[in-house]
Structures are given as structure tokens and as C-alpha cells.
N, C-alpha and C. Protein backbone atom coordinates (compact mmCIF):
# COMPACT_ATOMS: atom_id res chain seq x y z
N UNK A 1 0.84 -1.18 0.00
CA UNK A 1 0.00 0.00 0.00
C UNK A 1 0.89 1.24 0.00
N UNK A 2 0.31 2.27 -0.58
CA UNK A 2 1.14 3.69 -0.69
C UNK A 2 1.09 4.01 0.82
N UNK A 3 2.31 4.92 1.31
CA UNK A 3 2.54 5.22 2.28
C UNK A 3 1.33 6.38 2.55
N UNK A 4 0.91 6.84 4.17
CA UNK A 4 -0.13 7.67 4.21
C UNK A 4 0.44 9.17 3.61
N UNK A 5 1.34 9.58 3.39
CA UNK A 5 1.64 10.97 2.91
C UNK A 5 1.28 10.30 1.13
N UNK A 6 1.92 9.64 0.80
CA UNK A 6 1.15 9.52 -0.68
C UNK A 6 0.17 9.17 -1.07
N UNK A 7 -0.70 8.87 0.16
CA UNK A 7 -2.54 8.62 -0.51
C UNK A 7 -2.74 9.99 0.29
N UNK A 8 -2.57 11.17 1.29
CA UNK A 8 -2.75 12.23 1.53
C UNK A 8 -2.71 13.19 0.24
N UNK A 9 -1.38 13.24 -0.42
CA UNK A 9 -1.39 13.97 -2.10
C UNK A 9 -2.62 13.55 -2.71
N UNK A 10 -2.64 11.69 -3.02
CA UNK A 10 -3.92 11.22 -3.85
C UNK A 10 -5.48 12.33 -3.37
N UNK A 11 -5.51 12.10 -2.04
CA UNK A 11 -6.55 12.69 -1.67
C UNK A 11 -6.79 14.57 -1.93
N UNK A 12 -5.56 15.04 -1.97
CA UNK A 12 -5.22 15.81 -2.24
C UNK A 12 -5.96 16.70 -3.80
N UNK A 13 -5.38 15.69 -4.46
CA UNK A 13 -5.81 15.61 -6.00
C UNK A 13 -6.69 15.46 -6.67
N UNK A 14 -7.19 14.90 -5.93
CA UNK A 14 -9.10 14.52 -5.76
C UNK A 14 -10.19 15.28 -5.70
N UNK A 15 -9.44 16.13 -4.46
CA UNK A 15 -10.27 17.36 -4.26
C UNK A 15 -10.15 18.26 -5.28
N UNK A 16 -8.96 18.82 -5.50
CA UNK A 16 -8.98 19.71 -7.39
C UNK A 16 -10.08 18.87 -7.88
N UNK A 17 -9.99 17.52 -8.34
CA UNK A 17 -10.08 16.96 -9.92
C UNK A 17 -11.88 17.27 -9.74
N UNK A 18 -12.46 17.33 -8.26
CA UNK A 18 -13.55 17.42 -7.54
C UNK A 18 -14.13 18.58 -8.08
N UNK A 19 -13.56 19.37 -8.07
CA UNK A 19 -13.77 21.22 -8.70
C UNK A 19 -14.28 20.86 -9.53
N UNK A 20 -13.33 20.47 -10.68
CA UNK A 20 -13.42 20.17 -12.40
C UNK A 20 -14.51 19.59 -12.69
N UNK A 21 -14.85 18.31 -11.99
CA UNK A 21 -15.71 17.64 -11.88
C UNK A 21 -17.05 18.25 -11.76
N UNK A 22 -16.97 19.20 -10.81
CA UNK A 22 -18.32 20.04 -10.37
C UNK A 22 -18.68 20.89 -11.43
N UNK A 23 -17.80 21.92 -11.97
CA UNK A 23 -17.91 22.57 -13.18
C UNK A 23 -18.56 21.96 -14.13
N UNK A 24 -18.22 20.61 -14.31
CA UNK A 24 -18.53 19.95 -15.59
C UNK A 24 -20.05 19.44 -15.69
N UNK A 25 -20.13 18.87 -14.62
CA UNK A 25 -21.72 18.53 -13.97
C UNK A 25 -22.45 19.92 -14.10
N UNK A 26 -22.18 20.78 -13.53
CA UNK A 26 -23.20 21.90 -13.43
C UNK A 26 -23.14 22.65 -15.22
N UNK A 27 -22.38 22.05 -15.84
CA UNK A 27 -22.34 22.38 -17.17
C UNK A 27 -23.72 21.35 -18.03
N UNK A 28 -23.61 19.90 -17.41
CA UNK A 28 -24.30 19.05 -18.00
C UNK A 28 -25.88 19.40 -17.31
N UNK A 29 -26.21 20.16 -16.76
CA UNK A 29 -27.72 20.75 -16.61
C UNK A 29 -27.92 22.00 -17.03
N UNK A 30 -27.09 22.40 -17.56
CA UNK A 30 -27.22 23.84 -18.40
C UNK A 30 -27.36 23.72 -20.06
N UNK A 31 -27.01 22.55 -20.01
CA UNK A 31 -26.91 22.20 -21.65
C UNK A 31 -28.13 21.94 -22.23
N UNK A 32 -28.33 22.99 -23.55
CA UNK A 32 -30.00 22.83 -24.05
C UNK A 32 -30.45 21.76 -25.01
N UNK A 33 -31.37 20.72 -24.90
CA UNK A 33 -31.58 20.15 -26.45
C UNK A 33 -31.61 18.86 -25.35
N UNK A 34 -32.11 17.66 -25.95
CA UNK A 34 -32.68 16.87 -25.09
C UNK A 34 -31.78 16.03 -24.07
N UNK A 35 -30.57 15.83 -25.03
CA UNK A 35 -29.35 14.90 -24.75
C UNK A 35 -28.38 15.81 -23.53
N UNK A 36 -27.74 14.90 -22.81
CA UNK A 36 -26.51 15.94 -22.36
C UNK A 36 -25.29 16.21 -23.31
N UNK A 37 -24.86 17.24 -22.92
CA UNK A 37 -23.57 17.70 -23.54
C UNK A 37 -22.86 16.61 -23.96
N UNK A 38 -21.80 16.83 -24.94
CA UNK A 38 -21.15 15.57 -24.83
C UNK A 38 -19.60 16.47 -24.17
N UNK A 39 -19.29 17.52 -24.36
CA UNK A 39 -18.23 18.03 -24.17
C UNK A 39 -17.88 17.65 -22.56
N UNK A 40 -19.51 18.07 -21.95
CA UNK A 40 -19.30 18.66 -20.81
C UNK A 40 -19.33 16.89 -19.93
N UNK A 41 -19.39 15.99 -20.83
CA UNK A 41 -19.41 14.41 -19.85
C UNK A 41 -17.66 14.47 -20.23
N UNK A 42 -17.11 14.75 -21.31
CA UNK A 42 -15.99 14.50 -21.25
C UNK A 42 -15.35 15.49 -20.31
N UNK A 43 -15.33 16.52 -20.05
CA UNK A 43 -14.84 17.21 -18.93
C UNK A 43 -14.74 16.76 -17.75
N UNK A 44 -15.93 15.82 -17.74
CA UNK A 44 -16.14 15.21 -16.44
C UNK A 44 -15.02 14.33 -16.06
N UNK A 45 -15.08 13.16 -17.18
CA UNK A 45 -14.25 12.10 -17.54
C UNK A 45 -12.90 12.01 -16.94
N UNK A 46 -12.25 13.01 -17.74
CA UNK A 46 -10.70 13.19 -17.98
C UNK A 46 -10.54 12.99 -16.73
N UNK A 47 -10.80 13.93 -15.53
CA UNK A 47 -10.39 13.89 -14.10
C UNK A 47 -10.40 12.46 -13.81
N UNK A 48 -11.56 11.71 -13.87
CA UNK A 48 -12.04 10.29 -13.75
C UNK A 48 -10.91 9.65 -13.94
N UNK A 49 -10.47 9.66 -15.54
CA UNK A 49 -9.50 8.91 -15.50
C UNK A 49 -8.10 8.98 -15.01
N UNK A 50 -7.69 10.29 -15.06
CA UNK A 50 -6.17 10.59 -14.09
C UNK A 50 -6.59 10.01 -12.90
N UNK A 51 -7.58 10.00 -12.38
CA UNK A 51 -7.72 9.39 -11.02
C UNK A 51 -7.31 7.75 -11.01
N UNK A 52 -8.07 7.12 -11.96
CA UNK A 52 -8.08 5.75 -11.98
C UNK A 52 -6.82 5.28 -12.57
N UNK A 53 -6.31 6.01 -13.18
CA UNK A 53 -4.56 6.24 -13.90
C UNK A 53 -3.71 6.38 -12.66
N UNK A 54 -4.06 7.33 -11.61
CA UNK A 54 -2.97 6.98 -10.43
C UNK A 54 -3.51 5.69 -9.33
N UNK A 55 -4.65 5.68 -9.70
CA UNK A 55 -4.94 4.62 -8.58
C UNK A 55 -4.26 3.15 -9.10
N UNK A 56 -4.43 2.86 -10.43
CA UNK A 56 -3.62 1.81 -10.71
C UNK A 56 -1.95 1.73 -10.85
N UNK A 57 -1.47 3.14 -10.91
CA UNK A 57 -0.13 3.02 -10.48
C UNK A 57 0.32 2.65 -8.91
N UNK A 58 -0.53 3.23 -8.14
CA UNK A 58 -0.29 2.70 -6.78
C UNK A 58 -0.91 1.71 -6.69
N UNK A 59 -1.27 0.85 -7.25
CA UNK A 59 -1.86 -0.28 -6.76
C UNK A 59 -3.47 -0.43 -6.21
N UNK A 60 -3.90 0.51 -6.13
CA UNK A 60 -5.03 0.96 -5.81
C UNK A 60 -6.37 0.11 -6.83
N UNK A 61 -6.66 -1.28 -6.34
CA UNK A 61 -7.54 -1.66 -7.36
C UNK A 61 -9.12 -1.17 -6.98
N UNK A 62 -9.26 -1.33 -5.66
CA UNK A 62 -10.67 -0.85 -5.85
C UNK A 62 -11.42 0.56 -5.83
N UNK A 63 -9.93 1.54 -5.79
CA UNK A 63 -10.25 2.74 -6.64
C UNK A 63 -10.40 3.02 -8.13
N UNK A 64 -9.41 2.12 -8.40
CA UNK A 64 -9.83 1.88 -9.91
C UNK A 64 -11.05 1.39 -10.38
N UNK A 65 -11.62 0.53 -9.80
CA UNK A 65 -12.44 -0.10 -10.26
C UNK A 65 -13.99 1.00 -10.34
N UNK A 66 -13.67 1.84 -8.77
CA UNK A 66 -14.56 3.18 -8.84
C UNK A 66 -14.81 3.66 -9.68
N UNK A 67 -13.61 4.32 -10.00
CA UNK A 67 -13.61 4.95 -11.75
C UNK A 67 -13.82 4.45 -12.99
N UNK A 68 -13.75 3.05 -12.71
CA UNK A 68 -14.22 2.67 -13.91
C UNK A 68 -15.52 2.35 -14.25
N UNK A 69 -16.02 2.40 -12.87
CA UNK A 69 -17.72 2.34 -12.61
C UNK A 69 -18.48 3.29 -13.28
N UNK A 70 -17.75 4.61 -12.53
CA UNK A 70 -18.06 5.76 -13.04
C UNK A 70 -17.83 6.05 -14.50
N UNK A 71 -17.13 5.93 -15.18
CA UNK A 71 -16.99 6.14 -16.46
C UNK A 71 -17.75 5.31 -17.69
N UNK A 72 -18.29 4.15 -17.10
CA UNK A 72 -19.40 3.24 -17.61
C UNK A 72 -20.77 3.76 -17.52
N UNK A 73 -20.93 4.53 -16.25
CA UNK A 73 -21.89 5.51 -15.85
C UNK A 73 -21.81 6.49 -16.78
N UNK A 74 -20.82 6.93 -17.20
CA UNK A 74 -20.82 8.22 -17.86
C UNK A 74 -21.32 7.70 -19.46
N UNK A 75 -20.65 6.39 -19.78
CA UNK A 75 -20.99 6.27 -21.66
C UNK A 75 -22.64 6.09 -21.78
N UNK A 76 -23.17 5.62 -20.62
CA UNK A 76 -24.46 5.36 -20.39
C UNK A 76 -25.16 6.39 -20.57
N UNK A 77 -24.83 7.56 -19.60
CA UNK A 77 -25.56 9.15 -19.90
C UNK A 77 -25.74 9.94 -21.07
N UNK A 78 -24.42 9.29 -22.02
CA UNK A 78 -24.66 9.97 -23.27
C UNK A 78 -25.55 9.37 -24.03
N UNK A 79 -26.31 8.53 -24.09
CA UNK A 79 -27.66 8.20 -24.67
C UNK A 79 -28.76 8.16 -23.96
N UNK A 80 -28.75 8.54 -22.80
CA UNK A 80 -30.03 8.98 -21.70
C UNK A 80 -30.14 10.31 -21.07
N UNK A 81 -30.51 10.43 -19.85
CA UNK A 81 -30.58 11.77 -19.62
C UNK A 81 -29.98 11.86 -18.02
N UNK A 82 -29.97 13.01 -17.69
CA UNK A 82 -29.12 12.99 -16.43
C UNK A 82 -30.15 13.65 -14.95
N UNK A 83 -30.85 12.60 -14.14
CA UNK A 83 -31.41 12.78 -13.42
C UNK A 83 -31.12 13.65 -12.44
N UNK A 84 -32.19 14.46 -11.78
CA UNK A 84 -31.46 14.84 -9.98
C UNK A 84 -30.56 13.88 -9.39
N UNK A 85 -31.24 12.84 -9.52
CA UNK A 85 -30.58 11.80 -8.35
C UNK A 85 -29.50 11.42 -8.73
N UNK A 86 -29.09 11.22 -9.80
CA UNK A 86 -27.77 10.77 -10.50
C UNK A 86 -26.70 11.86 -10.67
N UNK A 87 -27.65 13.19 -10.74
CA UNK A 87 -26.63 14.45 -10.49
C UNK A 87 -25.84 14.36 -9.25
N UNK A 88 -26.69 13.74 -8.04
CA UNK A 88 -26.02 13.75 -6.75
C UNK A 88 -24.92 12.98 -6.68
N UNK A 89 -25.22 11.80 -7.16
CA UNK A 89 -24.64 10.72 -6.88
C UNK A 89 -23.12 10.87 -7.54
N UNK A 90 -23.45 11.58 -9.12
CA UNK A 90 -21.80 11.67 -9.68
C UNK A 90 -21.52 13.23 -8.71
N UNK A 91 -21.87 14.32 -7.85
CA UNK A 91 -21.35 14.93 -6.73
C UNK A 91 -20.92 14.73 -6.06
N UNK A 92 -21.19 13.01 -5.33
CA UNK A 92 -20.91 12.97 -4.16
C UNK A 92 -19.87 12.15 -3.80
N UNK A 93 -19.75 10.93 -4.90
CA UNK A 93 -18.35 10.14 -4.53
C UNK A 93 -17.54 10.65 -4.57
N UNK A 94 -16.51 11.81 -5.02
CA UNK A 94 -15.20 12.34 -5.05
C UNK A 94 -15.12 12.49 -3.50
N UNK A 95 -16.16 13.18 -2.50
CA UNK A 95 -15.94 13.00 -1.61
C UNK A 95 -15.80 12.23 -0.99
N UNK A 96 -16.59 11.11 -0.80
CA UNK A 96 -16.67 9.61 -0.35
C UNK A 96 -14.78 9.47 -0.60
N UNK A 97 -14.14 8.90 -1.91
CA UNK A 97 -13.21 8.72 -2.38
C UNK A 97 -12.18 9.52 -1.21
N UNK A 98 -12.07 10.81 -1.04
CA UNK A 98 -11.31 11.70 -0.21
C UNK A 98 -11.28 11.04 1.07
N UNK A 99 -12.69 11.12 1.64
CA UNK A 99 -12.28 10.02 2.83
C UNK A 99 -11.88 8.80 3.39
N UNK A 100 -12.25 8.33 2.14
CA UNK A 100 -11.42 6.88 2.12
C UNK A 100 -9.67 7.07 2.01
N UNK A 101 -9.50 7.98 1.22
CA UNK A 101 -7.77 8.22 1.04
C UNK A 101 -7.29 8.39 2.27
N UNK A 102 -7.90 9.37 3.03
CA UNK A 102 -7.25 10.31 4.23
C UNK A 102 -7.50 8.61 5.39
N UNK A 103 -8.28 7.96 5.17
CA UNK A 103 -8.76 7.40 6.35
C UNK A 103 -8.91 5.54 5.40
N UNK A 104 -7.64 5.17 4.72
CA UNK A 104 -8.02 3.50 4.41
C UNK A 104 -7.81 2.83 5.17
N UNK A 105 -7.93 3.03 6.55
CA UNK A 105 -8.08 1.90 7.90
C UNK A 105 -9.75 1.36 8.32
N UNK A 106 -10.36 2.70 7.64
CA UNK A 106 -11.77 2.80 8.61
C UNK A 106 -12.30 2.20 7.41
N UNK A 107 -13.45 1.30 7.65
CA UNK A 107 -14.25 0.55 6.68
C UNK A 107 -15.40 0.95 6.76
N UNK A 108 -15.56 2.18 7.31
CA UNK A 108 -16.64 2.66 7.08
C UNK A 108 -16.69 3.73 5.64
N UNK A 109 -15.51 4.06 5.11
CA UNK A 109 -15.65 4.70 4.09
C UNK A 109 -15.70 3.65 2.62
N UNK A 110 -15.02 2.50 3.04
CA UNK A 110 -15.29 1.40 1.82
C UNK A 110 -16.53 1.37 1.75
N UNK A 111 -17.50 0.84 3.29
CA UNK A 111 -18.77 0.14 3.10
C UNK A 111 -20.07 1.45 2.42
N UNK A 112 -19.43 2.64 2.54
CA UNK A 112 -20.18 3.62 2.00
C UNK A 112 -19.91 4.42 0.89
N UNK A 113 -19.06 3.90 0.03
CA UNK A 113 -18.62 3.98 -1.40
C UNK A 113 -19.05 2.89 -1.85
N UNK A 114 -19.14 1.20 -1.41
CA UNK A 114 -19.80 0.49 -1.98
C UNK A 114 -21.12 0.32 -2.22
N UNK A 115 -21.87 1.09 -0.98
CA UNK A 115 -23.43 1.00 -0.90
C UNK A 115 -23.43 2.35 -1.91
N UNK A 116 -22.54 3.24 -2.01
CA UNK A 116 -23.03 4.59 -3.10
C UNK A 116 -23.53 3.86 -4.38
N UNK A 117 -22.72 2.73 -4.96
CA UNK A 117 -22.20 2.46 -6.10
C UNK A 117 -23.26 1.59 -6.76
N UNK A 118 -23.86 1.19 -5.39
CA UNK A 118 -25.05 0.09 -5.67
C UNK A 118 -26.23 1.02 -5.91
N UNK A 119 -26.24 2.12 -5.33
CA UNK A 119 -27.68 2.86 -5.64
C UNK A 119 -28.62 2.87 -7.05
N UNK A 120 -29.90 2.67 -6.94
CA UNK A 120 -30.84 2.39 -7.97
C UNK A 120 -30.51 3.69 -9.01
N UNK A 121 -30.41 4.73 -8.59
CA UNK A 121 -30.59 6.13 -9.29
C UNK A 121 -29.10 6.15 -10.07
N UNK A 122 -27.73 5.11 -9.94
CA UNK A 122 -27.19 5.12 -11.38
C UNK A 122 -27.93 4.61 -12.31
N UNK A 123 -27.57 4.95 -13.64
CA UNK A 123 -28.05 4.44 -14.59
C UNK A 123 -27.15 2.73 -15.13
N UNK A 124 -26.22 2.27 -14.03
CA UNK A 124 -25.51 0.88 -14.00
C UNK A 124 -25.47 0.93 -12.68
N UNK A 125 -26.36 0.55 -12.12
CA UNK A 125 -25.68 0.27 -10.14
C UNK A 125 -24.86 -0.91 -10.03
N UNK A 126 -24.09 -1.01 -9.18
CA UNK A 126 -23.58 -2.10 -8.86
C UNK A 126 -24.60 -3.27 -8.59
N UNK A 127 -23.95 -4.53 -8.86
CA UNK A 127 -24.99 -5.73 -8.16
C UNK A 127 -24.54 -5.67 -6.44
N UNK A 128 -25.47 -6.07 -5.77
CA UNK A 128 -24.86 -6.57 -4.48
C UNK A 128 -23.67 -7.46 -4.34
N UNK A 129 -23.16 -8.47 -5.10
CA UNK A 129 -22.18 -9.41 -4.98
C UNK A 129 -20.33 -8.48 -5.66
N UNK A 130 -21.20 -7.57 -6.68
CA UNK A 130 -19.81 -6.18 -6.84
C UNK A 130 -19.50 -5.36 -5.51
N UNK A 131 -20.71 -5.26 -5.04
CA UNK A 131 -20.24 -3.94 -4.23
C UNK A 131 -19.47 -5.03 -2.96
N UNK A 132 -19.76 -5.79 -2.68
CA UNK A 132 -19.40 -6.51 -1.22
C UNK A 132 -17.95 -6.85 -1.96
N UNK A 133 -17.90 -7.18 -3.08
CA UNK A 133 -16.17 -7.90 -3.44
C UNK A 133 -15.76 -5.96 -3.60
N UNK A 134 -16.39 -4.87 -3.99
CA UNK A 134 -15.48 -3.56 -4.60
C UNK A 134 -15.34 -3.62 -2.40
N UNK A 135 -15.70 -3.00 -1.31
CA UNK A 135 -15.64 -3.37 -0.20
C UNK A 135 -14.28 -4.10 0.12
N UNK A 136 -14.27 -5.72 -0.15
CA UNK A 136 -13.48 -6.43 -0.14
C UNK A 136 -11.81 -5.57 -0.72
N UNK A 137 -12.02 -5.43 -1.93
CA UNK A 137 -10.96 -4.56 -2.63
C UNK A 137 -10.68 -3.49 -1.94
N UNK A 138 -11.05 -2.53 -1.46
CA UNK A 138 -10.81 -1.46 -0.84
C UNK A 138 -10.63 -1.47 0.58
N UNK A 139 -10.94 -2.32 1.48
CA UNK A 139 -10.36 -2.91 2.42
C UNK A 139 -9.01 -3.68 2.33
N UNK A 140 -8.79 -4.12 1.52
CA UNK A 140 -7.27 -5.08 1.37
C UNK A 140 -6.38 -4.09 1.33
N UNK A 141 -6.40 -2.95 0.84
CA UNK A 141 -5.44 -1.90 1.19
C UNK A 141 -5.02 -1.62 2.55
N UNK A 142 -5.95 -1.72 3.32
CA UNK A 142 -5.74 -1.43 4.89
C UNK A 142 -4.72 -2.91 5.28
N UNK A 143 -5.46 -3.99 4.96
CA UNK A 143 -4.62 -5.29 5.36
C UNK A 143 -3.30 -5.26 4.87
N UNK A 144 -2.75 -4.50 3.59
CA UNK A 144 -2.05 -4.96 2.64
C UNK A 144 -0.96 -4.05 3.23
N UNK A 145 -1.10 -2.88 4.40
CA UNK A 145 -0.04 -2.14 4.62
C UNK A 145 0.43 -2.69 6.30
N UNK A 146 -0.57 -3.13 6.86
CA UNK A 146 -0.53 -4.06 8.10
C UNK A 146 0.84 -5.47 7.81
N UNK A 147 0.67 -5.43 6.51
CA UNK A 147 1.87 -6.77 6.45
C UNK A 147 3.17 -6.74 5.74
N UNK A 148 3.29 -4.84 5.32
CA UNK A 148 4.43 -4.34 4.81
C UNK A 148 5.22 -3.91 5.99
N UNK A 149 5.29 -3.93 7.52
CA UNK A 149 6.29 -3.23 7.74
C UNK A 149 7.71 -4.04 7.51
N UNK A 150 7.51 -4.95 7.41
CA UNK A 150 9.32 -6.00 7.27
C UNK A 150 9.45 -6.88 8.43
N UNK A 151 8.86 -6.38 9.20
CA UNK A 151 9.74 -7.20 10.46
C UNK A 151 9.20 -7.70 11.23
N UNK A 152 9.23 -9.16 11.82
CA UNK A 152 8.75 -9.97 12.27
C UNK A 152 7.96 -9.58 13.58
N UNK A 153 6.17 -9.73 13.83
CA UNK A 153 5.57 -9.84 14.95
C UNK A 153 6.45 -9.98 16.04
N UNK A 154 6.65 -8.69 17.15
CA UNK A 154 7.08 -8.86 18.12
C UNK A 154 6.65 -9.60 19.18
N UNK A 155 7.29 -10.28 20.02
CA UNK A 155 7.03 -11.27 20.30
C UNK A 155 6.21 -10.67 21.90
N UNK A 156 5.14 -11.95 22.67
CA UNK A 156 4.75 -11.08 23.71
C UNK A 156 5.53 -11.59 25.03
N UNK A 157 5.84 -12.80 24.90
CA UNK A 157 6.20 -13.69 25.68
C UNK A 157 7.77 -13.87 26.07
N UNK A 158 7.97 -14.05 26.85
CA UNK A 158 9.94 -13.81 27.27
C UNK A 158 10.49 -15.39 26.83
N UNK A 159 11.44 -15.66 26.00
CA UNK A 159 11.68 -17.27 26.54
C UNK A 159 12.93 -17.22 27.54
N UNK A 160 13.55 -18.73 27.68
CA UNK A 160 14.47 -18.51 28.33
C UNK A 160 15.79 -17.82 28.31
N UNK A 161 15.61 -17.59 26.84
CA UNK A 161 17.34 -16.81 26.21
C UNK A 161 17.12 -15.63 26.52
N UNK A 162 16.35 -15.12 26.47
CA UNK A 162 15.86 -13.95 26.63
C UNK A 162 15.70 -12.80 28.44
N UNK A 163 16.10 -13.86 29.21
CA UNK A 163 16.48 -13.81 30.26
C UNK A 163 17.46 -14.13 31.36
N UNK A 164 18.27 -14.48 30.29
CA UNK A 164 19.53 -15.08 30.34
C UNK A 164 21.06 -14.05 31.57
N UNK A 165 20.89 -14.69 32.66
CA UNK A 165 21.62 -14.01 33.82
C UNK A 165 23.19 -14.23 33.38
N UNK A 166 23.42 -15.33 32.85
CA UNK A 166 25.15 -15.57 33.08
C UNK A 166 25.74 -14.36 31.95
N UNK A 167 27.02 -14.29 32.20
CA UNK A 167 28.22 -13.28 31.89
C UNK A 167 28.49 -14.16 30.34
N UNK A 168 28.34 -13.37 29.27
CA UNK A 168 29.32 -13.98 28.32
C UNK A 168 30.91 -13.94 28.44
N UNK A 169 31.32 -14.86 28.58
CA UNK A 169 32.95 -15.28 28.12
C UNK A 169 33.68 -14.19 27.65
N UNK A 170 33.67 -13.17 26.76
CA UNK A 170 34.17 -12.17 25.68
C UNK A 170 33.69 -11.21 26.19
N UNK A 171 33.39 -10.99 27.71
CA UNK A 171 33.19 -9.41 28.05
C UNK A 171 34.46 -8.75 29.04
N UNK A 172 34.60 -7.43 28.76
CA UNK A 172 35.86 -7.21 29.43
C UNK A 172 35.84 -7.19 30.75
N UNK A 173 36.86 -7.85 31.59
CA UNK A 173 36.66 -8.23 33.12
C UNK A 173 36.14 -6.80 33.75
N UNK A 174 37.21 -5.79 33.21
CA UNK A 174 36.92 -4.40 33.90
C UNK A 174 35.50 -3.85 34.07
N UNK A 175 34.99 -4.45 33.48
CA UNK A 175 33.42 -3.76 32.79
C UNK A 175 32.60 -4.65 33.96
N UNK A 176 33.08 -6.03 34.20
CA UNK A 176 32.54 -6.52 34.92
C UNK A 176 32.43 -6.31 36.46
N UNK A 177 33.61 -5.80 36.51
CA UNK A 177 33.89 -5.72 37.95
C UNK A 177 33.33 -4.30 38.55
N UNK A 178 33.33 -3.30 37.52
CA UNK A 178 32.47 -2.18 37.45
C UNK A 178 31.36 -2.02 37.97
């Protein structure tokens, strides 16, 4: 797992790409004629994908997989229309996403990016058996940095070497007698 100062930047970046994102959305309900924009879904996009572009450089699969949710969401909109509720929904994960960065210990931000993802009001919700494995994915990050530090479970228990009274052989008498 990326160290917490480099998912802090990620999160970081998010929040910009979040702006862009917002612009672009509030562009796609301004747009006249029945369809949405197409400019203004690709505006959306691009951020989308730098996101899912760094998330798979760090290893980050079930952020990726976010974005790729989302961007399936998005090819979908360009032949339908773009609801309130779906307005919210592409509003609201960047945040979701942010707190998960700042905070991939707590599974409360997986289990509520996965239940986002499942919501009826995308126009592709997740199935229940995606969102519990996207969950799964986004939790293994937390496990996955729990088993990077290198060095072996300290131990709790004393054995006998470990309490070991006699003098080694090779210590200087002076030191001893000290």
C-alpha cells in the first residue's frame, strides 16, 4: 500500500479533480436540447480517468475499479438523460473517495462507497455481490499495509534466552567488575 503521505497527495488531487468535476456537472444541466452535452461528460471524464490512472499506479484496485464504474456511468448518460438523483450521486463520490484516502483503515468509508455504487438512481448500479467484493478490494489496502512493515511480529512472551543471567565469556573483566 502507498505510504499515508502519498494517498494524503492522492486525496489531495481529488479534491482539485472534484472542482473540475463540479464545473462539468453543473455544465451538463445547463446544456439545451434533449441529450446531455457531450463536451461537458468528457470534462467530467478526464479527471475520472487521471484518477483511476494513479490509482492503478499505486496499486489501488478498488479505486480503480470506482472509476471505472463511473466512467461506464458516464458512456451510459450519453444516450439517456441525467437525473437529480444521478446528479447527486456523480457529486458525491469524489468526496466519499477523499475520505477513504485520508482514512483506508476505517471501513466505514469502503462500506459507503460500496453502498453509493449500488444505488438504484445510477443508470448501471452495482450488483450486491460487486459492491461486497469492490468493499473487499478497498479494504485489502488497509490489510495490505498491516503486512508491509518488514519485520517480524514482536514477540509477547519472554523465553528462556531472553532472560539469560550468566556473563558472556568475551566481556571485558573491567566492565565486569564495574
Amino acid at each position: 500500500m502507498p505510504s499515508p503521505e502519498v494517498l494524503a497527495v492522492l486525496a489531495d488531487e481529488v479534491t482539485e479533480a472534484a472542482e473540475s468535476m463540479a464545473a462539468a456537472l453543473a455544465e451538463l444541466g445547463d446544456a439545451p436540447g434533449p441529450g446531455p452535452d457531450s463536451d461537458a461528460i468528457e470534462r467530467y471524464r478526464e479527471p475520472v480517468q487521471r484518477i483511476a490512472e494513479t490509482a492503478e499506479l499505486l496499486g489501488l484496485a478498488g479505486l480503480q475499479e470506482l472509476c471505472a464504474h463511473v466512467e461506464t456511468n458516464l458512456a451510459a448518460l450519453e444516450s439517456g438523460g441525467l437525473s437529480g438523483a444521478l446528479r447527486e450521486l456523480l457529486a458525491k463520490w469524489p468526496a466519499l473517495v477523499i475520505g477513504y484516502l485520508r482514512a483506508p483503515r476505517d471501513g466505514v468509508y469502503s462500506r459507503e462507497l460500496a453502498d453509493h455504487f449500488r444505488s438504484h438512481d445510477w443508470l448501471l448500479p452495482l450488483s450486491t455481490v460487486d459492491a461486497i467484493n469492490l468493499t473487499h478490494k478497498l479494504m485489502a489496502v488497509a490489510d495490505e499495509s498491516d503486512d508491509e512493515t518488514g519485520s517480524p511480529p514482536r514477540a509477547t512472551e519472554a523465553s528462556p534466552d531472553d532472560v539469560v543471567l550468566a556473563i558472556p565469556p568475551d566481556v571485558n573483566p573491567a566492565l565486569v567488575e564495574a
